[in-house]
Structure formats: C-alpha cells, structure tokens
Protein backbone atom coordinates (compact mmCIF):
# COMPACT_ATOMS: atom_id res chain seq x y z
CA UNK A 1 1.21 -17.22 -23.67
CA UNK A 2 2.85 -17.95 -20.45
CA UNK A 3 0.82 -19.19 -17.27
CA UNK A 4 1.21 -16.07 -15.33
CA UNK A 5 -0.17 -13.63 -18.17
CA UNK A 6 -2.84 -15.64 -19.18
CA UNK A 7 -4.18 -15.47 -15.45
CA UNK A 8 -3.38 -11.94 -15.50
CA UNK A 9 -5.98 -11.45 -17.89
CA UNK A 10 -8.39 -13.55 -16.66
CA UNK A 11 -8.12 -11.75 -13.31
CA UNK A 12 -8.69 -8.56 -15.03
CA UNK A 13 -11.63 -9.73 -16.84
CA UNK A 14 -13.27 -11.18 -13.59
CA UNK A 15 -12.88 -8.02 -11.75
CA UNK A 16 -13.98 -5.78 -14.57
CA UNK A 17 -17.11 -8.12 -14.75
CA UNK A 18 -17.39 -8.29 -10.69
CA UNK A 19 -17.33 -4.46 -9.96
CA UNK A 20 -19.77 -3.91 -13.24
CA UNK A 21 -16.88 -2.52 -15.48
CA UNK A 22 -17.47 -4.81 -18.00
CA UNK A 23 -19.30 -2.55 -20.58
CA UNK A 24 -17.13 0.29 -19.90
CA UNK A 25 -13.80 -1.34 -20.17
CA UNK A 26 -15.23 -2.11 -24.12
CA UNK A 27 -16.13 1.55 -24.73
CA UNK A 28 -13.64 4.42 -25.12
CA UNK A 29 -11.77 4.64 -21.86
CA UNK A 30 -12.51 7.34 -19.64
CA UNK A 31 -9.40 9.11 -18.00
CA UNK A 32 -10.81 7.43 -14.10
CA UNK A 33 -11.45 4.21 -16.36
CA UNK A 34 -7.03 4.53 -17.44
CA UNK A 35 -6.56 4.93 -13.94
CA UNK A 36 -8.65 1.33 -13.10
CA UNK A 37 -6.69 -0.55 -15.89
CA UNK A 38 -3.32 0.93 -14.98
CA UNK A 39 -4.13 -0.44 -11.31
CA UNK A 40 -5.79 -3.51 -12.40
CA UNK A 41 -2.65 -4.20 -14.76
CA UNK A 42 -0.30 -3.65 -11.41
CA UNK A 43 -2.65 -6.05 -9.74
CA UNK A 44 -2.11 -8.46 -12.18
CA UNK A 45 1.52 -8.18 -12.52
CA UNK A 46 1.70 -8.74 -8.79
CA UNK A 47 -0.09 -12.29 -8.85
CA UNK A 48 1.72 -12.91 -11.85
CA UNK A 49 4.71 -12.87 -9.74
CA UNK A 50 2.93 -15.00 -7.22
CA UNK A 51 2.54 -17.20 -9.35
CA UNK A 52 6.07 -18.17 -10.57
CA UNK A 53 7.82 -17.05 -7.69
CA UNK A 54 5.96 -18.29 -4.41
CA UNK A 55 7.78 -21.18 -2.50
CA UNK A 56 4.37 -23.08 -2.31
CA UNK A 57 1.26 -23.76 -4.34
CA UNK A 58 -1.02 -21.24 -5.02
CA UNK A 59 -5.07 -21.35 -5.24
CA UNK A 60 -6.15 -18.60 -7.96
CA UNK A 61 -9.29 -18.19 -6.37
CA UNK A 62 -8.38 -18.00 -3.12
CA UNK A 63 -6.02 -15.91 -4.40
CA UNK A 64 -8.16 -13.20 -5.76
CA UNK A 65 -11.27 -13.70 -3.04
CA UNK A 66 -7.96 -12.98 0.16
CA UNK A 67 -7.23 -9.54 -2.18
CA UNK A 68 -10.97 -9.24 -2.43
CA UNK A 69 -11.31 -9.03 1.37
CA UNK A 70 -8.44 -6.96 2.11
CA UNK A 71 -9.91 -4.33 -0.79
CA UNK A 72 -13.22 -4.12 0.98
CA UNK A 73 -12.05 -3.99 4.26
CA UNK A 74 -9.57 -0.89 3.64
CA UNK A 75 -12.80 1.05 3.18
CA UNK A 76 -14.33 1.16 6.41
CA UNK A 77 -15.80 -1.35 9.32
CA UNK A 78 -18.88 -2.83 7.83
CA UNK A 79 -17.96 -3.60 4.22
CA UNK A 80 -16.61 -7.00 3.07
CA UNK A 81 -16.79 -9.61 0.61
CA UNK A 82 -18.47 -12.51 0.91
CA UNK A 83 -17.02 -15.60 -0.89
CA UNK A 84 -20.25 -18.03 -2.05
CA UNK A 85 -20.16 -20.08 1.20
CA UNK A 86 -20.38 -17.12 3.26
CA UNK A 87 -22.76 -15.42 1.05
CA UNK A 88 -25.53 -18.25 0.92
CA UNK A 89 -24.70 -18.63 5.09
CA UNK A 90 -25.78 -14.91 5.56
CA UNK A 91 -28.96 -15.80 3.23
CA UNK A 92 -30.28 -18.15 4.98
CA UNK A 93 -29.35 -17.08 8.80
CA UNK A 94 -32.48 -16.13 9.36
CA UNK A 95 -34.17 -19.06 8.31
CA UNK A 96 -34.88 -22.06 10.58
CA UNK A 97 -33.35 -22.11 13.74
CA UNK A 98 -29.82 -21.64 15.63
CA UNK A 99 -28.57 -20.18 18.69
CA UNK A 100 -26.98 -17.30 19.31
CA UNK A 101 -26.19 -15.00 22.22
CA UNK A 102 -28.70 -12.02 21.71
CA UNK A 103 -25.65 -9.28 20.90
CA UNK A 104 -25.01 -7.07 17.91
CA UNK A 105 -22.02 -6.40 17.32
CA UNK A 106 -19.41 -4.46 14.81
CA UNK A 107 -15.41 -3.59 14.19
CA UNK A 108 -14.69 -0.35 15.55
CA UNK A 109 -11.10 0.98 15.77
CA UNK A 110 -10.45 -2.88 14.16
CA UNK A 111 -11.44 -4.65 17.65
CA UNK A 112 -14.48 -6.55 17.25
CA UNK A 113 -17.22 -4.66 19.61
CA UNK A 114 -20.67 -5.01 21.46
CA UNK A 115 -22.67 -2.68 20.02
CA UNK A 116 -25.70 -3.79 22.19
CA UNK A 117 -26.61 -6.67 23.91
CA UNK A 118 -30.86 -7.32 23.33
CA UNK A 119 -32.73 -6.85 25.91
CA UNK A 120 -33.54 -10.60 28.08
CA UNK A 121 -31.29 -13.04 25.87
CA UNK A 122 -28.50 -14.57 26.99
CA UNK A 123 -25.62 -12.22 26.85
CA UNK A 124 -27.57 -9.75 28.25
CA UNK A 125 -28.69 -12.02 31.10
CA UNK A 126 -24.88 -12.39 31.70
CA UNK A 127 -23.85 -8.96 32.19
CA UNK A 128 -22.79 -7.79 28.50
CA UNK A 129 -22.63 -4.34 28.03
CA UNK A 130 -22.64 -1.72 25.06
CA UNK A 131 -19.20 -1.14 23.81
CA UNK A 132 -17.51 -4.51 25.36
CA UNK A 133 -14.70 -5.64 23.50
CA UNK A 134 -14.50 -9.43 22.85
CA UNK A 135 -11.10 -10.12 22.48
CA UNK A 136 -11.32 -14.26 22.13
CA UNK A 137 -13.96 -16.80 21.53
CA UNK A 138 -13.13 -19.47 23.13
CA UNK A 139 -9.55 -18.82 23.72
CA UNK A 140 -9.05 -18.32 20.10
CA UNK A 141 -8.08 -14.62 19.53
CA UNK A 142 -10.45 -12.17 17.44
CA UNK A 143 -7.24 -9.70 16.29
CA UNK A 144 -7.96 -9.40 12.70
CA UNK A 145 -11.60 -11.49 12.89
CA UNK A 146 -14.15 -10.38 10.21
CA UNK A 147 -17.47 -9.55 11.59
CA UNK A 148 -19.17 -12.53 9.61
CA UNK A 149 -16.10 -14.91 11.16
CA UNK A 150 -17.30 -13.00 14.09
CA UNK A 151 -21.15 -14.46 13.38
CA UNK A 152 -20.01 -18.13 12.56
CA UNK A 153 -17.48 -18.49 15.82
CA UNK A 154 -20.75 -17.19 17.95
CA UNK A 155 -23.49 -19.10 16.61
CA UNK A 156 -23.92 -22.22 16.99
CA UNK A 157 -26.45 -25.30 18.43
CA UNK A 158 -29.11 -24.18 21.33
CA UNK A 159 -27.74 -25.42 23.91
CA UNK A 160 -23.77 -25.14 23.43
CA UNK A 161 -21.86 -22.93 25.24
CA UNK A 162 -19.08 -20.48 24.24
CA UNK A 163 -16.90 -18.58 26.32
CA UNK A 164 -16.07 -15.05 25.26
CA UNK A 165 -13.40 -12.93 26.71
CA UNK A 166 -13.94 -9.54 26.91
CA UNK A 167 -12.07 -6.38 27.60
CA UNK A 168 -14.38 -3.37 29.47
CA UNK A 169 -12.55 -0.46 28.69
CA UNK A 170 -14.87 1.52 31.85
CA UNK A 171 -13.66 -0.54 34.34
CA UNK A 172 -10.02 -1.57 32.77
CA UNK A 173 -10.37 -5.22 33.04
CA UNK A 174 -10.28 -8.65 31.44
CA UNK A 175 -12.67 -11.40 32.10
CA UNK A 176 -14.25 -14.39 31.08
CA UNK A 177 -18.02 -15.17 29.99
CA UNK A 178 -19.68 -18.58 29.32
CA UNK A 179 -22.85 -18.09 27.66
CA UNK A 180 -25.57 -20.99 27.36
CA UNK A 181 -26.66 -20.19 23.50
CA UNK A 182 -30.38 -20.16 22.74
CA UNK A 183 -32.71 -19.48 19.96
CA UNK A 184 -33.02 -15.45 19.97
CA UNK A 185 -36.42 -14.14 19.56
CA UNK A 186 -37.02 -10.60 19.96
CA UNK A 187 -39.99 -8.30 21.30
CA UNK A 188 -39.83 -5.02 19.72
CA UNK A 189 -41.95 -2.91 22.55
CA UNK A 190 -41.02 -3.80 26.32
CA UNK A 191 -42.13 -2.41 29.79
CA UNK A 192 -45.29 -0.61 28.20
CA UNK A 193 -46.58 1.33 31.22
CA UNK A 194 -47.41 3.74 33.34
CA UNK A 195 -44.44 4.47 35.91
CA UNK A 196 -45.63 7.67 38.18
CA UNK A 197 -47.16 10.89 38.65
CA UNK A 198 -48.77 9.87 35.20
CA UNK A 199 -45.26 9.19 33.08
CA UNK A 200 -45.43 7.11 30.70
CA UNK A 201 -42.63 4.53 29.65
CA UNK A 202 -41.88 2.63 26.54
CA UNK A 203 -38.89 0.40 26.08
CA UNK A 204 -38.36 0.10 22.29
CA UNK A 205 -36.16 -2.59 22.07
CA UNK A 206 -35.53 -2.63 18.17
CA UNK A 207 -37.15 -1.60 14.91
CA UNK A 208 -39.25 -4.61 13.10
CA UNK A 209 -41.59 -4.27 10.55
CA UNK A 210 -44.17 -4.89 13.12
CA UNK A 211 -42.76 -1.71 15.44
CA UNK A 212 -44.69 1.10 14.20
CA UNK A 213 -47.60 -0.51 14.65
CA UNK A 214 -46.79 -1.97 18.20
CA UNK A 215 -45.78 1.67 19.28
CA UNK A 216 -48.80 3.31 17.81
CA UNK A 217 -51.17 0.58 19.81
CA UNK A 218 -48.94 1.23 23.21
CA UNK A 219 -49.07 4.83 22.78
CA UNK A 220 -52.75 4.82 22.41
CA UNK A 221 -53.31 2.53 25.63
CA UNK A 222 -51.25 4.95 27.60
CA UNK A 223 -52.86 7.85 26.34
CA UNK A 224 -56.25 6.20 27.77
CA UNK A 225 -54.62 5.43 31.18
CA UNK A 226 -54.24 9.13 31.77
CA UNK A 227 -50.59 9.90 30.61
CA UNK A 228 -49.30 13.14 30.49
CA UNK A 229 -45.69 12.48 29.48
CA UNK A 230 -43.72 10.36 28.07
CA UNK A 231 -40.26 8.28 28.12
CA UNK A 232 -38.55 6.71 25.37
CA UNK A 233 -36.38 4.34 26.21
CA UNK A 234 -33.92 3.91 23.21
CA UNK A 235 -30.78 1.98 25.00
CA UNK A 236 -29.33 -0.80 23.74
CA UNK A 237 -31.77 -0.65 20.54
CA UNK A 238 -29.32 -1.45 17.85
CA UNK A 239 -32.00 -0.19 14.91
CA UNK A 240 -33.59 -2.27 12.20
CA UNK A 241 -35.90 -1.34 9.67
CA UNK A 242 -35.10 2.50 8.38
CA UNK A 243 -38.73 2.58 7.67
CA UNK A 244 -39.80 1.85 11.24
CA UNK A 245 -37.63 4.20 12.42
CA UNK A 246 -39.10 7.06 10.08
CA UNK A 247 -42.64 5.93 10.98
CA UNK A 248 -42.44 6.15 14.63
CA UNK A 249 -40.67 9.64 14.30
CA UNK A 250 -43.24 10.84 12.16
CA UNK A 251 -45.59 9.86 14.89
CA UNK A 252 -44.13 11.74 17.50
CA UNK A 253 -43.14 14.90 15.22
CA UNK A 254 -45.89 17.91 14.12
CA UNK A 255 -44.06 19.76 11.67
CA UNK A 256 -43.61 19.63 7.92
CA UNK A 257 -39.93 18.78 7.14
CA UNK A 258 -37.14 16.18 6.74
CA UNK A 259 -37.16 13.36 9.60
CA UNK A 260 -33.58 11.58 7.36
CA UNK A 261 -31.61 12.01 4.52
CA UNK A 262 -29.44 9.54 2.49
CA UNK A 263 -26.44 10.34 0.54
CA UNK A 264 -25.04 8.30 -1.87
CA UNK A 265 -22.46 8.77 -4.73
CA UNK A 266 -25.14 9.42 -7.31
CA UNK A 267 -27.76 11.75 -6.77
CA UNK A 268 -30.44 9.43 -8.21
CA UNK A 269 -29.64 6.79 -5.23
CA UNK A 270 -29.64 9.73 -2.82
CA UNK A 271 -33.42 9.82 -0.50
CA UNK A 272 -34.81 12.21 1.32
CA UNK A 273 -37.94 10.80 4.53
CA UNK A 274 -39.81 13.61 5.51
CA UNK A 275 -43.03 14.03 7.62
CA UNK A 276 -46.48 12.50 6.25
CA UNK A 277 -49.14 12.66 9.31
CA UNK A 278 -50.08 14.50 12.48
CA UNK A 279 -48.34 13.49 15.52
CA UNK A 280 -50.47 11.24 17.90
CA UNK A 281 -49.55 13.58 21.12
CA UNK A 282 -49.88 16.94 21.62
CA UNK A 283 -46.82 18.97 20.69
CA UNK A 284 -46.99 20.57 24.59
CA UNK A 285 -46.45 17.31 26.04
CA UNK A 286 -43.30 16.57 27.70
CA UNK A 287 -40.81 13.86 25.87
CA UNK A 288 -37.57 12.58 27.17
CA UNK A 289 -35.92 10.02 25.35
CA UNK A 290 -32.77 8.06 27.09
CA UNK A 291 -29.92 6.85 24.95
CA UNK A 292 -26.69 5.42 25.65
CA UNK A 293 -23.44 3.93 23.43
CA UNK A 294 -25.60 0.94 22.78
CA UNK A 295 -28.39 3.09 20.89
CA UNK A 296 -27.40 2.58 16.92
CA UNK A 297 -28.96 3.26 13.64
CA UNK A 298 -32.07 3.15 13.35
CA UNK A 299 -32.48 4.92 16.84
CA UNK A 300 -30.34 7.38 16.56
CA UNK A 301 -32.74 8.71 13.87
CA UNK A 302 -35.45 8.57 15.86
CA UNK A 303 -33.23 10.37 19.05
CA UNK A 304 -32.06 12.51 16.38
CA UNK A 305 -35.20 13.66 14.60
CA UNK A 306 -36.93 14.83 18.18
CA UNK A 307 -33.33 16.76 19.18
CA UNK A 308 -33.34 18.25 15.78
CA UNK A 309 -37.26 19.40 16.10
CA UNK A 310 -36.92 20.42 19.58
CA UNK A 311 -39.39 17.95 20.32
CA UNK A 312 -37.75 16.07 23.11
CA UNK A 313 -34.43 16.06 25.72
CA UNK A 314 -32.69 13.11 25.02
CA UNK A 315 -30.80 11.88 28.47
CA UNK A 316 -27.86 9.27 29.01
CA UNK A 317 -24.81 9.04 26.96
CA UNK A 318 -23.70 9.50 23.49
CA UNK A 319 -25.04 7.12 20.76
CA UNK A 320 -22.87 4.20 18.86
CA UNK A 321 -22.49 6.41 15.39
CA UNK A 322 -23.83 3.92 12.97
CA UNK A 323 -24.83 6.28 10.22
CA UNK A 324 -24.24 4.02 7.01
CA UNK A 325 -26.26 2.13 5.09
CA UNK A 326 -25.02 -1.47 3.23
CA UNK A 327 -26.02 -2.89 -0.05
CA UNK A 328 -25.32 -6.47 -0.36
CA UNK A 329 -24.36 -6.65 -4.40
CA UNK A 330 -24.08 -10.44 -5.72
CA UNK A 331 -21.15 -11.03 -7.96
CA UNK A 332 -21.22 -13.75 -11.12
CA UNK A 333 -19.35 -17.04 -9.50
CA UNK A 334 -21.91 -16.55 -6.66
CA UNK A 335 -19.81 -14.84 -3.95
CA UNK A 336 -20.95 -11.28 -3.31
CA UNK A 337 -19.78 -7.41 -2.18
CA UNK A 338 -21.48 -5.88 1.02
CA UNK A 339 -20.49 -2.30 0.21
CA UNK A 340 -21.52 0.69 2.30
CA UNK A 341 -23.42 2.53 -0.30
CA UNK A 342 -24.78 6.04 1.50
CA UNK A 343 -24.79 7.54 4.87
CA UNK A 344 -27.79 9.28 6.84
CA UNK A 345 -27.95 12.28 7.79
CA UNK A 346 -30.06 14.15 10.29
CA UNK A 347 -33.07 16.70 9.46
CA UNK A 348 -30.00 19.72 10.48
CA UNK A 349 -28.09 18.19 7.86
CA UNK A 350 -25.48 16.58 10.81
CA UNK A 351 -23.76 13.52 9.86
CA UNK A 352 -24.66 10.91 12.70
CA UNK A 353 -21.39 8.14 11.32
CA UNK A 354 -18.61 7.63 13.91
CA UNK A 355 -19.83 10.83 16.00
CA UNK A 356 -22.86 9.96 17.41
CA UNK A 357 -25.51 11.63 19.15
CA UNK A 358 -24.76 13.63 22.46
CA UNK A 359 -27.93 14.32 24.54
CA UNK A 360 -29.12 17.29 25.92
CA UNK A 361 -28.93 16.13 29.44
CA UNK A 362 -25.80 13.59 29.84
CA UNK A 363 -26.43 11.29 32.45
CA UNK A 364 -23.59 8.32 32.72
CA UNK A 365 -24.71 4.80 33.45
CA UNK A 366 -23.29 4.40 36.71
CA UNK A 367 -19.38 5.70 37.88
CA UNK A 368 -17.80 2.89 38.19
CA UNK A 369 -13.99 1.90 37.80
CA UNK A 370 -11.11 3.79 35.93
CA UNK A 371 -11.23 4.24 32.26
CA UNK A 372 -8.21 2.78 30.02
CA UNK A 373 -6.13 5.51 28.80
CA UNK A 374 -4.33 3.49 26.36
CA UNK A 375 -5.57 3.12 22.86
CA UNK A 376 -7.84 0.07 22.60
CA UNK A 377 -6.25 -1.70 20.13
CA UNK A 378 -2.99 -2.58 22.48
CA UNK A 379 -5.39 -4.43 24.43
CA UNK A 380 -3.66 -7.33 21.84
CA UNK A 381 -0.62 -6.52 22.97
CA UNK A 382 -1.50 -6.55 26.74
CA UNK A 383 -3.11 -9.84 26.47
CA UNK A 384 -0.18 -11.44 25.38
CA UNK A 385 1.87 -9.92 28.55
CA UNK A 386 -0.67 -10.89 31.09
CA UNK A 387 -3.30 -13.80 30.85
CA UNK A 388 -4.42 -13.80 34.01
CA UNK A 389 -8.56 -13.50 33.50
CA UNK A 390 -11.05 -13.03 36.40
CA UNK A 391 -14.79 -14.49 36.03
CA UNK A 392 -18.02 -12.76 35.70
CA UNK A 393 -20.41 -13.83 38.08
CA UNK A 394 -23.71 -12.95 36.76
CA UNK A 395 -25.24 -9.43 38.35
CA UNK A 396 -28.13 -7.32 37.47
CA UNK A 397 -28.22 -4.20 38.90
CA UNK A 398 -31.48 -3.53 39.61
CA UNK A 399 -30.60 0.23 40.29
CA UNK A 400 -31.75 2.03 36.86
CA UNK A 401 -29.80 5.67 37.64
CA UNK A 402 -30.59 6.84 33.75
CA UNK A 403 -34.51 6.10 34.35
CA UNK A 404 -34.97 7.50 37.81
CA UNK A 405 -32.90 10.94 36.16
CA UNK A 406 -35.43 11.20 33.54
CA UNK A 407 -38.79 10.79 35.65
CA UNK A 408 -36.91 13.91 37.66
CA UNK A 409 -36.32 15.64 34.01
CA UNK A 410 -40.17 14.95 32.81
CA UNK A 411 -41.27 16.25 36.17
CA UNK A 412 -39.39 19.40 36.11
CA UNK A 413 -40.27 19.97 32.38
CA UNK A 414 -44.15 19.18 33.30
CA UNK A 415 -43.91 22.07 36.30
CA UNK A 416 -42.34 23.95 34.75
CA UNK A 417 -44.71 23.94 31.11
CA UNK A 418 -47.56 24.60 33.74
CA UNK A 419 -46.21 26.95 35.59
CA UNK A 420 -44.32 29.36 32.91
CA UNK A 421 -46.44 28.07 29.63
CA UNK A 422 -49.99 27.86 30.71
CA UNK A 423 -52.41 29.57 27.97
CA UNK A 424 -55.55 31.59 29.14
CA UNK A 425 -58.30 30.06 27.43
C-alpha cells in the first residue's frame, strides 16, 4: 500500500480514537457517523497529498497536532489543543513557583486581551486595565498567538522583565509597559470595612475555595460594627471556583430558586445551582454591587443572581461575557483537547457569553480620551504603518468615581427604604 494511504488510515484511526469514535466507527454507522468518515476520508486525502506533493519534508505529527489546533480554534476563543508538552506545562503551572504579571487574560475578536489585571501585582501596579489589548511581547507580535503561547511568552523567572505593548482602545493609543515579574499570590477578600454613614465595603478580588468562607467571616464582622448596607465590589474579579460563586450568592439571596444553570449538549451533563440556606442579611437591606469590563465568570453570576432576584443595583459598566465552561479531555499519545463543553446561564434563563451584564445604574470609569472607531483587529495593520510608541509612566489614580457613585446610590436607597418603606410595628 502506498506511503500516503497507509498514513491516511492511520490518521483516521488516531482521530476516531482521539475524539472517542473508536467504538462507534466499529458499529453500524449512523447517518452523522457517514458524515464524520466522509470528512475524515477528505482529511486524509488532503495530507495524503501533502505528503507526496510538498516541496519539503513533512512531520506527521506535527502534521496532524497544526490541523488539530486550527480545528479547535474555529470553534470559539477559549478552546484549543494541547500537544503533550503543553499539556503537562498547564499541569503543573500551578505547582512550585514562577513569575508572572498578575493579569488574566483571553482572545476576543482574535486579539489577545486583558480581561483583568489582579488587584496589587505587578501589572496592575503598572497601570493595566480591563480590556487592554497586548499587541507584542517583547517586540514580538501576538497576531495569531494562542492564549497558552500567550501564558509561556508572559511567564517567566521572578525577577525578569518583559515589555508588553498594548493598544487602549478608550484612549486610542499605543504604548509600551515593562513589568518586573514576581511570584503572584492572591487575597480573595480586600478592603473589608466600614467606609461611612455605616456602608459597608467588600472588595472580592476572586473566587478560591477559601472565598465563601472569607466572605461569610467579613460579612459577620461588619454586621457587628453596625452596618446597615452594603457594597460589593466585583471589578476586575476575573471568577474562579463556580462553587464559590454559587455559595456567596446563596448567602446574599432569600428566595427558593435557581442562582445558575449549565447547558451542555447532553442533558445528563446539563446542572442546575439553586438556593440551599437563609441569607445572612436581611432582605430590606440595601446592596449595590459595582462591576466593570474586567468582572468575568464567576462574578458575573454572582452580579447576575442579585439583578435577577432584585436583590441588589449593580453600578459601573458592562461585564467581560465569559459565560462558558472548559473541560480539559486527555487524548491517548498524551496531548489533550480543552473543549468548551456548556455555557451558564442566569436564574431568568439569559445567556451571560459574549453579552455581558449591563447594570442598573451605568457609571463609566472615568471620561477620558476618544474611543477607536475602527474595528480592533486593524490595530495589526496600523502597527505596521506607524511604530512610533509612547511610555507609560506608572499612575494610580487615587480618584475612585465608581465607589464614591455607589456610597451616593446606597444612601439614596437607605432614605429612601426609610422614608417610603418603613413598617408600623
């Protein structure tokens, strides 16, 4: 049998086995299961072709894993495959020690993007912002980068520096940022306190296994220190744990229902969170919770949940739109398939994925600059026209605008709950 067909086959088989077709392609085909083996025969012409035709030498392997990648990636931002290298890299990143620069990040509309930078690490100490663009790492352009390319170009020794260009759409500019990397260690509760007038504040940073815990402790000590409201302060939390989230929701929320949903293809993978205890505050007491683009996942359930219920006014601006859930599936040569494998959705039934969540009060960040009104993948083709790039000198504005709108929102809700809502006892 020549070269070509007998790799044709043996591509066939591998994918069958990868993508759990195995059994099936034995049985009595189905008329879907015709479709796959018509396709999978096309595929395997194709490489076939490759394979006596190409000018230069061919890998098989690499081969199949580049198809592999471009497969995954046609289905949406966040699922890829994962060759064994990169598979046993993302195993063990969270083992041991390595710097990074304290930012989450994603591909949305295919330019690699901030979606928050955590709260007192390095990039945040440096300016970065929810919804950045980072268009090079050091100098090297990210056009085309996979986020776990992404990962590997950003880690790296505590210590080292990288320099990231990015591309603020707000403010329509270009700039340069070198960032010291460090090892990243996250608090999940910040800025636990009393503010004014008997508001409290808690900065929930992101959603650990220790979280629900944490917030049930800090909501407790507030309660004792006289608190009569109460600010949530979801920006820049990036999620976590769906758990967490649906704990601390089910904390805040008094009625018997869904807090999240989960729909997958099958029915049997589909889940459904809904409310187990009695909230810790009284259902009269004021909530406000603040959100902006860098609120993902995890907190948008939570912001969600309490717009849903009525149960607070979310403030700020609309959410990222990370509504998807991945399953990381290992494969037989060791390599593996991160495949987005259900999507939540809200106790309405809304789907939070690439809309996000628009508050009930919107309340921008600060107006500054011009917005880009061209699409933000030309930024590419920009660059190459103009490399001129201006420095960030680090800044911190100390001016919170969101915050200072939400202690005047809690006030006017607390006047006006005891001046229109008072019960007669």
């Amino acid at each position: 049998m020549h070269k070509g067909k007998v790799f044709l086959w043996i591509a066939i088989t591998v994918l069958f086995v990868g993508l759990g077709l195995g059994g099936a392609f034995c049985l009595q085909k189905t008329e879907k299961e015709e479709d796959i083996y018509k396709s999978l025969k096309l595929f395997g012409d194709a490489i076939s072709l490759i394979q006596q035709k190409y000018v230069g030498e061919v890998d098989a392997k690499e081969l199949i894993y580049g198809a592999l990648r471009g497969m995954l990636s046609s289905l949406d931002p966040y699922s890829q495959f994962l060759d064994p290298d990169e598979y046993k890299d993302m195993q063990v990143q969270t083992e041991g020690e390595f710097g990074g620069l304290g930012i989450k990040i994603a591909i949305k509309d295919t330019i690699l993007t901030v979606i928050t930078p955590l709260d007192g690490t390095p990039a945040d100490k440096k300016g970065i912002k929810a919804g950045d663009r980072i268009i090079k790492i050091d100098g090297e352009s990210t056009e085309g980068i996979t986020l776990l390319g992404a990962v590997k170009k950003l880690r790296g020794e505590p210590g080292s520096k990288v320099t990231i260009t990015i591309y603020r759409e707000s403010e329509n500019k270009i700039f340069d940022v070198t960032i010291v990397r460090d090892i990243i260690k996250i608090e999940s509760l910040k800025g636990v306190r009393i503010i004014e007038d008997n508001i409290g504040y808690i900065r929930l940073v992101e959603l650990q296994e220790q979280t629900p815990e944490d917030f049930k402790e800090a909501i407790l000590k507030l309660r004792d220190e006289g608190m009569d409201s109460l600010i949530l302060d979801l920006r820049n939390n990036p999620g976590g744990l769906l758990e967490s989230a649906v704990e601390i929701a089910d904390m805040l929320i008094d009625e018997d229902g869904i807090l999240v949903s989960t729909k997958a293809q099958s029915k049997n993978r589909s889940l459904t969170f809904k409310t187990k205890q009695k909230a810790i505050l009284p259902s009269e007491m004021p909530i406000v919770v603040i959100v902006n683009g860098g609120s993902a996942s995890g907190a948008e359930i939570i912001a969600g949940a309490l717009q849903d219920y009525k149960r607070a006014v979310l403030l700020g601006e609309k959410t990222f739109g990370k509504g998807s859930v991945q399953t990381v599936i290992p494969l037989t040569d060791g390599s593996a398939v991160r495949l987005t494998t259900s999507k939540y959705f809200l106790p309405s039934g809304r789907s939070i994925h690439e809309k996000g969540i628009t508050p009930d009060v919107v309340v921008e960040e600060k107006a500054e600059g011009v917005a880009n009104k061209e699409k933000p993948e030309r930024i590419f083709e920009e660059l190459k026209k103009d490399e001129d790039i201006e420095s960030l000198e680090e800044e911190i504005d100390e001016h919170d605008y969101q915050l200072m709108r939400a202690i005047d929102l809690i006030k006017g809700l607390k006047v006006y709950s005891k001046r229109y809502l008072k019960v007669e006892r």
